[in-house]
PDB file of N, CA and C in Angstrom:
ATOM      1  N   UNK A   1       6.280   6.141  -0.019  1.00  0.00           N
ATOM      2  CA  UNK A   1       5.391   5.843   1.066  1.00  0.00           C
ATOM      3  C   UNK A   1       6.256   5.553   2.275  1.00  0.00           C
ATOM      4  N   UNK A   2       5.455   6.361   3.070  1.00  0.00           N
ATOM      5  CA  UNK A   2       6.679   6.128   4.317  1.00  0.00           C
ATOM      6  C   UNK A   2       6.028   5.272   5.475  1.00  0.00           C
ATOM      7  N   UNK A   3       6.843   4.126   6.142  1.00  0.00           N
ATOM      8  CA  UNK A   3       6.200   3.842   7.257  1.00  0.00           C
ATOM      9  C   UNK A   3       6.441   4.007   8.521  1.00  0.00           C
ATOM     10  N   UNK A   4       5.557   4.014   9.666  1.00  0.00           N
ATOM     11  CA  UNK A   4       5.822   4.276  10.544  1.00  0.00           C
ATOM     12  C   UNK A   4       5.475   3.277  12.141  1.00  0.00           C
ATOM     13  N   UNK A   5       5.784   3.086  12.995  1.00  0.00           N
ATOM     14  CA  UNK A   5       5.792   2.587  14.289  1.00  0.00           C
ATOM     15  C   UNK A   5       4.736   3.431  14.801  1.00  0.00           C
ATOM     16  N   UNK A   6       3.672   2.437  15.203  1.00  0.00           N
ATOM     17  CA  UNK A   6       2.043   3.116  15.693  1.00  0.00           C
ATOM     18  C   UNK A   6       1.882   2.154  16.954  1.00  0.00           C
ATOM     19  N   UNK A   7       1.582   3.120  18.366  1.00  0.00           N
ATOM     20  CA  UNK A   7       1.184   2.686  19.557  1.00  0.00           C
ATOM     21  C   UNK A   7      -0.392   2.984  19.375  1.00  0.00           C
ATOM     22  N   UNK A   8      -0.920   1.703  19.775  1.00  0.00           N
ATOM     23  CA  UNK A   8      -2.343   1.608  20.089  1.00  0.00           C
ATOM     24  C   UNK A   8      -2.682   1.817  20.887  1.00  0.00           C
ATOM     25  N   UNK A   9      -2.206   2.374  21.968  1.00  0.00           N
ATOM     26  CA  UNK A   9      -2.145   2.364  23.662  1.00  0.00           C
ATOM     27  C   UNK A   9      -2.970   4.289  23.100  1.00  0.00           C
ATOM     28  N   UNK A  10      -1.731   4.834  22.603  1.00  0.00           N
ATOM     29  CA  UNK A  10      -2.014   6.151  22.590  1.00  0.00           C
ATOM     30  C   UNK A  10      -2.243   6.841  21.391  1.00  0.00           C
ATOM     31  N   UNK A  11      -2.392   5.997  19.805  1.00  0.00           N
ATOM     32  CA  UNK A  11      -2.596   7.017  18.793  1.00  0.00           C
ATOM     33  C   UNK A  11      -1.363   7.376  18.352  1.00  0.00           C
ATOM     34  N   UNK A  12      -0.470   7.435  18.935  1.00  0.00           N
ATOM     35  CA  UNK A  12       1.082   8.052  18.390  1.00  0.00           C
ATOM     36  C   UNK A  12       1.776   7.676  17.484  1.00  0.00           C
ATOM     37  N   UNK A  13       2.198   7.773  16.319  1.00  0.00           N
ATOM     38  CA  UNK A  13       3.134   7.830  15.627  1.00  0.00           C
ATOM     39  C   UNK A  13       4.730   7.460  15.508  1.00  0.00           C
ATOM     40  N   UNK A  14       5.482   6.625  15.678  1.00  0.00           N
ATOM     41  CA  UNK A  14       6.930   6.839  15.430  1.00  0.00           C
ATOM     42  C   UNK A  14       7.360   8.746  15.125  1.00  0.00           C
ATOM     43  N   UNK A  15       8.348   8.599  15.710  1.00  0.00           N
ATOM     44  CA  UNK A  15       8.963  10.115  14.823  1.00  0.00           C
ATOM     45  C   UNK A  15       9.765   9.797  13.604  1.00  0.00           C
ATOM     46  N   UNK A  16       9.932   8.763  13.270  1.00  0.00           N
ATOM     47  CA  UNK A  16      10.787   8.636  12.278  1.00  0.00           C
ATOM     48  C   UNK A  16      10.417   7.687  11.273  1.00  0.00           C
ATOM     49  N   UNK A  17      10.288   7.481  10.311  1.00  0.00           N
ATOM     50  CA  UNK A  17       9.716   6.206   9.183  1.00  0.00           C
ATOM     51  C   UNK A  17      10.678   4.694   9.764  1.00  0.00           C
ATOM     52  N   UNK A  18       9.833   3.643   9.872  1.00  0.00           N
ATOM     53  CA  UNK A  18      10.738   2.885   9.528  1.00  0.00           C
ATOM     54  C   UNK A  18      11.223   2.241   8.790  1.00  0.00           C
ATOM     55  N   UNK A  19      10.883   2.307   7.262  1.00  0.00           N
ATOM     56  CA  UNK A  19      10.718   1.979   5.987  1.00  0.00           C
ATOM     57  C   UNK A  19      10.617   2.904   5.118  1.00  0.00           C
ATOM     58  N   UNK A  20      10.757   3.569   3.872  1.00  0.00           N
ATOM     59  CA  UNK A  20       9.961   3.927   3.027  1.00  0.00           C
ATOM     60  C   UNK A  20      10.043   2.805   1.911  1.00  0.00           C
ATOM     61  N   UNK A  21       9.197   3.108   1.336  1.00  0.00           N
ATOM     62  CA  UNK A  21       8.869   2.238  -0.190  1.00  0.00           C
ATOM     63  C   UNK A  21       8.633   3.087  -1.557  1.00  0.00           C
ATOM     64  N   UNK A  22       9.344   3.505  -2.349  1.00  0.00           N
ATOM     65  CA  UNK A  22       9.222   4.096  -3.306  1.00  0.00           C
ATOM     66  C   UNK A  22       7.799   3.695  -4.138  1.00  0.00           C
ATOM     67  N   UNK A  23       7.461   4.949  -4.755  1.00  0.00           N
ATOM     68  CA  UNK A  23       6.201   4.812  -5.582  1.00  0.00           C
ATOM     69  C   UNK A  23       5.869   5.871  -6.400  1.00  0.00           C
ATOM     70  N   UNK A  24       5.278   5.662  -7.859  1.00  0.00           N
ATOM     71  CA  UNK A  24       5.183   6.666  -8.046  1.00  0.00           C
ATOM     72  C   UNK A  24       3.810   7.558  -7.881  1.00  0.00           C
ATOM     73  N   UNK A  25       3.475   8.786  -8.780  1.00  0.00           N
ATOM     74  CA  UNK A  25       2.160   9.571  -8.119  1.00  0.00           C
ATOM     75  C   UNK A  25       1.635   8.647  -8.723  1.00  0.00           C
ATOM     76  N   UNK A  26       0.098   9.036  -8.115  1.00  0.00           N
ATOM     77  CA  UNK A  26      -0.884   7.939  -9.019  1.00  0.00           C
ATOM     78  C   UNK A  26      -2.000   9.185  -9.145  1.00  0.00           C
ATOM     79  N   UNK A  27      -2.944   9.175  -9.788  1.00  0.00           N
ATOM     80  CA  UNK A  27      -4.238   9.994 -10.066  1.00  0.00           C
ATOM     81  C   UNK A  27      -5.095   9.943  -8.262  1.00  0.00           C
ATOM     82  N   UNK A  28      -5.167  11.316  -7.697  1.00  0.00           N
ATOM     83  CA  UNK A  28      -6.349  10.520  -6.829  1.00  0.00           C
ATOM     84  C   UNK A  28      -7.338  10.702  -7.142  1.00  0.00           C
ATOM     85  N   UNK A  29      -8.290   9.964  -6.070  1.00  0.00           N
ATOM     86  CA  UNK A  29      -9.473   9.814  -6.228  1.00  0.00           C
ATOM     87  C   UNK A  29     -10.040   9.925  -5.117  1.00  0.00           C
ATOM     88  N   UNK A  30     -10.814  10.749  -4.511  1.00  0.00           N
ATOM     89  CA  UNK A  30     -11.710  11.484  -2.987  1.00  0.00           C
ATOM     90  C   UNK A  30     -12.288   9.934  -2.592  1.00  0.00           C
ATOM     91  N   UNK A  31     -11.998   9.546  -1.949  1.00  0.00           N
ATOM     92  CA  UNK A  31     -13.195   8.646  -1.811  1.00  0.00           C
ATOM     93  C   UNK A  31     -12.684   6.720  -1.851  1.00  0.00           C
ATOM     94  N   UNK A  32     -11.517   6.714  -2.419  1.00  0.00           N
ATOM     95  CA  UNK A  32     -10.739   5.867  -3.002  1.00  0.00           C
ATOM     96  C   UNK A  32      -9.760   5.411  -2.580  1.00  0.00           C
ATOM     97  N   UNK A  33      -9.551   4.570  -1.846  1.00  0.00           N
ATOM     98  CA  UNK A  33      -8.052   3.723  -1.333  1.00  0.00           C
ATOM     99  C   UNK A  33      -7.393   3.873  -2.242  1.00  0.00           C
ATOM    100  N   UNK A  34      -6.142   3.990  -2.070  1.00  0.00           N
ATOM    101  CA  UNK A  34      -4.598   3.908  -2.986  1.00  0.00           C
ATOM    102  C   UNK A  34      -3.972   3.017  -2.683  1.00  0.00           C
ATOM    103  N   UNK A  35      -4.034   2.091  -1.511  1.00  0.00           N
ATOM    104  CA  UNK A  35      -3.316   1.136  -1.048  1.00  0.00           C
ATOM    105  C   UNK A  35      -4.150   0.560   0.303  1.00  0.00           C
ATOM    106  N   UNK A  36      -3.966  -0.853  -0.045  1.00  0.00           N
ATOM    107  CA  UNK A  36      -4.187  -1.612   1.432  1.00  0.00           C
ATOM    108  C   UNK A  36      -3.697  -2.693   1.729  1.00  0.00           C
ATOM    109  N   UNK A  37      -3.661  -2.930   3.245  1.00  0.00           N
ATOM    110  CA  UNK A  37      -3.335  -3.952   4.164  1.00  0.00           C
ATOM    111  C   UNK A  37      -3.701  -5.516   3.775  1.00  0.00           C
ATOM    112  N   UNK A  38      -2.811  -6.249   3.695  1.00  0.00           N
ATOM    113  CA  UNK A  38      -3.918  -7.734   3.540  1.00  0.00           C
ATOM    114  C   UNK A  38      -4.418  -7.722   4.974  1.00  0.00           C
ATOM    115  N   UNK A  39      -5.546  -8.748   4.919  1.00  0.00           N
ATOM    116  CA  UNK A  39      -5.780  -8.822   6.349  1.00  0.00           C
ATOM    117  C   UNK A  39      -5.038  -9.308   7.081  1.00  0.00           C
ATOM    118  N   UNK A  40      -3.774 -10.113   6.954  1.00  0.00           N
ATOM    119  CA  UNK A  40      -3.217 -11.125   7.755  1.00  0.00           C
ATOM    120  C   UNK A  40      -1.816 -10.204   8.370  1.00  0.00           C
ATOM    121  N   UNK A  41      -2.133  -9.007   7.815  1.00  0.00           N
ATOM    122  CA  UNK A  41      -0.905  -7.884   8.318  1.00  0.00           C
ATOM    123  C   UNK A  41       0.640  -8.010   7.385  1.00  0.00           C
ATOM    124  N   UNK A  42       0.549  -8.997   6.887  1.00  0.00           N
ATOM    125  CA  UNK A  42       1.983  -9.316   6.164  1.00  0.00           C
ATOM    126  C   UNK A  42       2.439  -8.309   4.568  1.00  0.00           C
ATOM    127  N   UNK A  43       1.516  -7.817   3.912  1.00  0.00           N
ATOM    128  CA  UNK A  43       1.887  -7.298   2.827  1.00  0.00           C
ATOM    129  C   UNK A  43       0.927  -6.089   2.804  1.00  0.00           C
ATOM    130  N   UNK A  44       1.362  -5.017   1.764  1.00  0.00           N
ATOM    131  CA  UNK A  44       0.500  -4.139   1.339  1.00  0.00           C
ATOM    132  C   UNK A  44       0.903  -3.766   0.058  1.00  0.00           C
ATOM    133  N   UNK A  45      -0.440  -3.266  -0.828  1.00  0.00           N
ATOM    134  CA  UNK A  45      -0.712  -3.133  -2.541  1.00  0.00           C
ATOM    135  C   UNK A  45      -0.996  -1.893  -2.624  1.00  0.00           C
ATOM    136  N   UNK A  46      -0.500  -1.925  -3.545  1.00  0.00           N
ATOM    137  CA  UNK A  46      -0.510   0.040  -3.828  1.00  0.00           C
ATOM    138  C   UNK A  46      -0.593   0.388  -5.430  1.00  0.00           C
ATOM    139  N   UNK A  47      -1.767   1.068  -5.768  1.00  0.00           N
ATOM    140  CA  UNK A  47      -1.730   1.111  -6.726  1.00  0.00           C
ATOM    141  C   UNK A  47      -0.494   2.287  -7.432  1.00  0.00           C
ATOM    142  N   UNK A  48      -0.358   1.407  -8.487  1.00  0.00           N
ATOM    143  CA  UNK A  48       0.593   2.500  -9.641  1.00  0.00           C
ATOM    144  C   UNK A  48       0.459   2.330 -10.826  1.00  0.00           C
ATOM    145  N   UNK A  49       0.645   3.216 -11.885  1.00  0.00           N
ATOM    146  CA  UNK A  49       0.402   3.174 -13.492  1.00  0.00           C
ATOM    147  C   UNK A  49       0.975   2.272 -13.713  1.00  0.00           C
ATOM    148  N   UNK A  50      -0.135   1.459 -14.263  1.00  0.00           N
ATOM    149  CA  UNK A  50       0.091  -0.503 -14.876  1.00  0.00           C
ATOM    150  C   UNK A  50       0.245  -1.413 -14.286  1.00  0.00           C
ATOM    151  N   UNK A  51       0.069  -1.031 -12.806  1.00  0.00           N
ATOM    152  CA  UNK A  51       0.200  -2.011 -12.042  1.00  0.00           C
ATOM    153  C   UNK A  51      -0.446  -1.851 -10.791  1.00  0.00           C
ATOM    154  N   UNK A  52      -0.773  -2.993 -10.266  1.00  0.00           N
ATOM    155  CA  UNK A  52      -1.117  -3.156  -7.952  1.00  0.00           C
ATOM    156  C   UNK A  52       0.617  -3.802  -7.975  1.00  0.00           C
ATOM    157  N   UNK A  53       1.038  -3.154  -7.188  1.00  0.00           N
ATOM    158  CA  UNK A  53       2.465  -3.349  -6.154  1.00  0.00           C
ATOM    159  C   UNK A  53       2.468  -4.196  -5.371  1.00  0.00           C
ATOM    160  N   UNK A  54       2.478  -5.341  -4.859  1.00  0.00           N
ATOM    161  CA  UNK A  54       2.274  -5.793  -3.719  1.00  0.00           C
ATOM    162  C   UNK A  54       3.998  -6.146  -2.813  1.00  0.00           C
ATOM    163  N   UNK A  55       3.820  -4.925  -1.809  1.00  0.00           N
ATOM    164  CA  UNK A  55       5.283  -5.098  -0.776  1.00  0.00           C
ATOM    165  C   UNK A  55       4.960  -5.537   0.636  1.00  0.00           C
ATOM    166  N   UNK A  56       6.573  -6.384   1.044  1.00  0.00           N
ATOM    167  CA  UNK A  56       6.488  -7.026   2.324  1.00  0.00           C
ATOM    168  C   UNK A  56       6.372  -6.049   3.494  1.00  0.00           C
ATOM    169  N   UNK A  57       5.255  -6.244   4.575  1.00  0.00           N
ATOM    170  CA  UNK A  57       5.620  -4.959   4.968  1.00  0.00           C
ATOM    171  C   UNK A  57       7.013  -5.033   6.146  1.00  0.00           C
ATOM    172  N   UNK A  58       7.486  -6.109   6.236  1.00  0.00           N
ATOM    173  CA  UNK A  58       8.441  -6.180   7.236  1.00  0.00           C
ATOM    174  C   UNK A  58       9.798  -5.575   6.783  1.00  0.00           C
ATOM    175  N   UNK A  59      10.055  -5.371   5.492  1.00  0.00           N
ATOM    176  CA  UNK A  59      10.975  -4.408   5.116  1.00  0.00           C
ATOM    177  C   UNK A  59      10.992  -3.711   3.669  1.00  0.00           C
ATOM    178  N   UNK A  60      10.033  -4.308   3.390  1.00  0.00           N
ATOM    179  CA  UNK A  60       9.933  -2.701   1.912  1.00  0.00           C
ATOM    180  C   UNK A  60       9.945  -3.547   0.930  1.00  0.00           C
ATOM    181  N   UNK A  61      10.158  -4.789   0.749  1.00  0.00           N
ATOM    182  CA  UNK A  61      10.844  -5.220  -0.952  1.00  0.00           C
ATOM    183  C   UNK A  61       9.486  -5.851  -1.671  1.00  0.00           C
ATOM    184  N   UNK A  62       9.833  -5.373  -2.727  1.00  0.00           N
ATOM    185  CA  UNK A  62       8.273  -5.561  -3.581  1.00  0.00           C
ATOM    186  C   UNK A  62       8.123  -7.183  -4.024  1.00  0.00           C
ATOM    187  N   UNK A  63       7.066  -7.736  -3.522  1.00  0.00           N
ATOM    188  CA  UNK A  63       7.049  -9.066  -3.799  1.00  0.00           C
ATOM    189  C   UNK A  63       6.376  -9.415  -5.319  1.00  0.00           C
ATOM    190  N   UNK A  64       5.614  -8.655  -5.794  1.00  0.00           N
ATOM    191  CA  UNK A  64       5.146  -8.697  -6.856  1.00  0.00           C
ATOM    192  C   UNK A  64       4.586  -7.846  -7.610  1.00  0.00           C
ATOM    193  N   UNK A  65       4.307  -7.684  -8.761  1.00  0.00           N
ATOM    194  CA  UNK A  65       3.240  -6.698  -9.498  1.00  0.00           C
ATOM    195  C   UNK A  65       2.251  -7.524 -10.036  1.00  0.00           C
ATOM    196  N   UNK A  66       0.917  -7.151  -9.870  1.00  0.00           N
ATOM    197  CA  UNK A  66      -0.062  -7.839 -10.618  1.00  0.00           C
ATOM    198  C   UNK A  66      -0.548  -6.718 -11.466  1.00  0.00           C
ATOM    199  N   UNK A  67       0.083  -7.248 -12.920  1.00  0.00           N
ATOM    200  CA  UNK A  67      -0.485  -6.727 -13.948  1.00  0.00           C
ATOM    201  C   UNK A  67      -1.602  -7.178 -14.878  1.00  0.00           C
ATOM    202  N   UNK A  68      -2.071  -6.593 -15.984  1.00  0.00           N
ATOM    203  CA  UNK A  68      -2.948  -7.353 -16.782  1.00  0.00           C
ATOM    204  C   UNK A  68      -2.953  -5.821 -18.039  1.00  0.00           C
ATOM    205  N   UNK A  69      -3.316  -5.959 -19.441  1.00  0.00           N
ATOM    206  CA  UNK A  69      -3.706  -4.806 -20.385  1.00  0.00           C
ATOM    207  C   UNK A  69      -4.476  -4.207 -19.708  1.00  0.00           C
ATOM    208  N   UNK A  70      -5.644  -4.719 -18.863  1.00  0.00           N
ATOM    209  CA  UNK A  70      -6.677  -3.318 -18.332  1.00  0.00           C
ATOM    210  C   UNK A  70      -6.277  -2.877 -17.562  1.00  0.00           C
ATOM    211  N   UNK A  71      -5.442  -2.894 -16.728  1.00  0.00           N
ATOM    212  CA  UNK A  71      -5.224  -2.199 -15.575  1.00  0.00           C
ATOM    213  C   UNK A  71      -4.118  -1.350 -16.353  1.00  0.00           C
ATOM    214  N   UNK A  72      -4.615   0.075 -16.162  1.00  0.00           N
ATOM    215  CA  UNK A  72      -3.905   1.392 -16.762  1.00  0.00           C
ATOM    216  C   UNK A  72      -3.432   2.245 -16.067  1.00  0.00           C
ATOM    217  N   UNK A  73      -4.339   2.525 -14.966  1.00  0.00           N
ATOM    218  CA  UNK A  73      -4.410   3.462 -14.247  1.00  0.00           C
ATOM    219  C   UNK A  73      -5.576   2.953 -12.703  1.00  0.00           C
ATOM    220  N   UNK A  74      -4.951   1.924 -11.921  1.00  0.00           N
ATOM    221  CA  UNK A  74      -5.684   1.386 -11.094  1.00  0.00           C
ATOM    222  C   UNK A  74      -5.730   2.736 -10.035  1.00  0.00           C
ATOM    223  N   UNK A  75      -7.084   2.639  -9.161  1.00  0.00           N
ATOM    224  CA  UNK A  75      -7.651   3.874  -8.535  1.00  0.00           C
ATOM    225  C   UNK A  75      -7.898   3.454  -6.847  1.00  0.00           C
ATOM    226  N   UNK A  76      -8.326   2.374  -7.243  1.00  0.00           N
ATOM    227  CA  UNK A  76      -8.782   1.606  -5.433  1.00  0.00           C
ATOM    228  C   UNK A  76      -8.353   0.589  -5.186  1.00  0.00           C
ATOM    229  N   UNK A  77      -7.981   0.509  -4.405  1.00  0.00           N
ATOM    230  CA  UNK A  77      -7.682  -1.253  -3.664  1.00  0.00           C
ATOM    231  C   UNK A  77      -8.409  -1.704  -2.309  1.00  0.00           C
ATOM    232  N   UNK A  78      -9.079  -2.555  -2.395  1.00  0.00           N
ATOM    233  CA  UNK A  78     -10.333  -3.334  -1.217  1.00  0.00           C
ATOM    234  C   UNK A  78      -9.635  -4.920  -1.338  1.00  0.00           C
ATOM    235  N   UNK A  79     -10.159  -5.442  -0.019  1.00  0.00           N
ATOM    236  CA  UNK A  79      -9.958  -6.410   0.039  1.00  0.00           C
ATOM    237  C   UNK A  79     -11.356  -7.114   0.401  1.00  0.00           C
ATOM    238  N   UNK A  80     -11.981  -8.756  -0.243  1.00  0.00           N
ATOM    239  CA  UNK A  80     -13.261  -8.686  -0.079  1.00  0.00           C
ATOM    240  C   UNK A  80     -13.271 -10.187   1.402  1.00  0.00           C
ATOM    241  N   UNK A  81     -14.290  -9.348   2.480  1.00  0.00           N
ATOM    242  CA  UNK A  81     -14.166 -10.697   3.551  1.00  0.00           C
ATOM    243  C   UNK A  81     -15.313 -11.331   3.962  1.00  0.00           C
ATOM    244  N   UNK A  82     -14.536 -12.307   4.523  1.00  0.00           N
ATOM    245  CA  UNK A  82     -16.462 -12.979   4.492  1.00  0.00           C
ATOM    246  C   UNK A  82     -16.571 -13.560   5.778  1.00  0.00           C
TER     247      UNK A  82
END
């Protein structure tokens, strides 16, 4: 997963990643987040076989895995707000 430097001014893109974060494929799913933002901007979860990923996004390093037996093949990631 690669990241990139995004101007809100104009939509634009970085030309260059400023991060990547290794991952592996996961199954998709049309319709289905593979990864998201916390709200507070500081981390993002990504699903992978046997696990949600959760990395810093200020430089890539994986802060945790939240595992459990059911999670096999996690498909979506939401965050719920109130």
């Amino acid at each position: 997963m690669d990241v990139f430097a995004y101007d809100f001014l104009t939509g634009s893109l970085g030309s260059a990643p400023l991060l990547t974060i290794p991952i592996s494929n996961t199954i998709p799913f049309f319709g289905m987040e593979q990864l998201a933002v916390h709200p507070d901007g500081s981390k993002v979860y990504v699903s992978q076989p046997g696990a949600l990923n959760v990395y810093d996004v200020n430089d890539g390093s994986l802060l945790n895995s939240i595992t459990h037996p059911s999670i096999v093949q996690p498909t979506g990631v939401c965050f719920r707000t109130q």
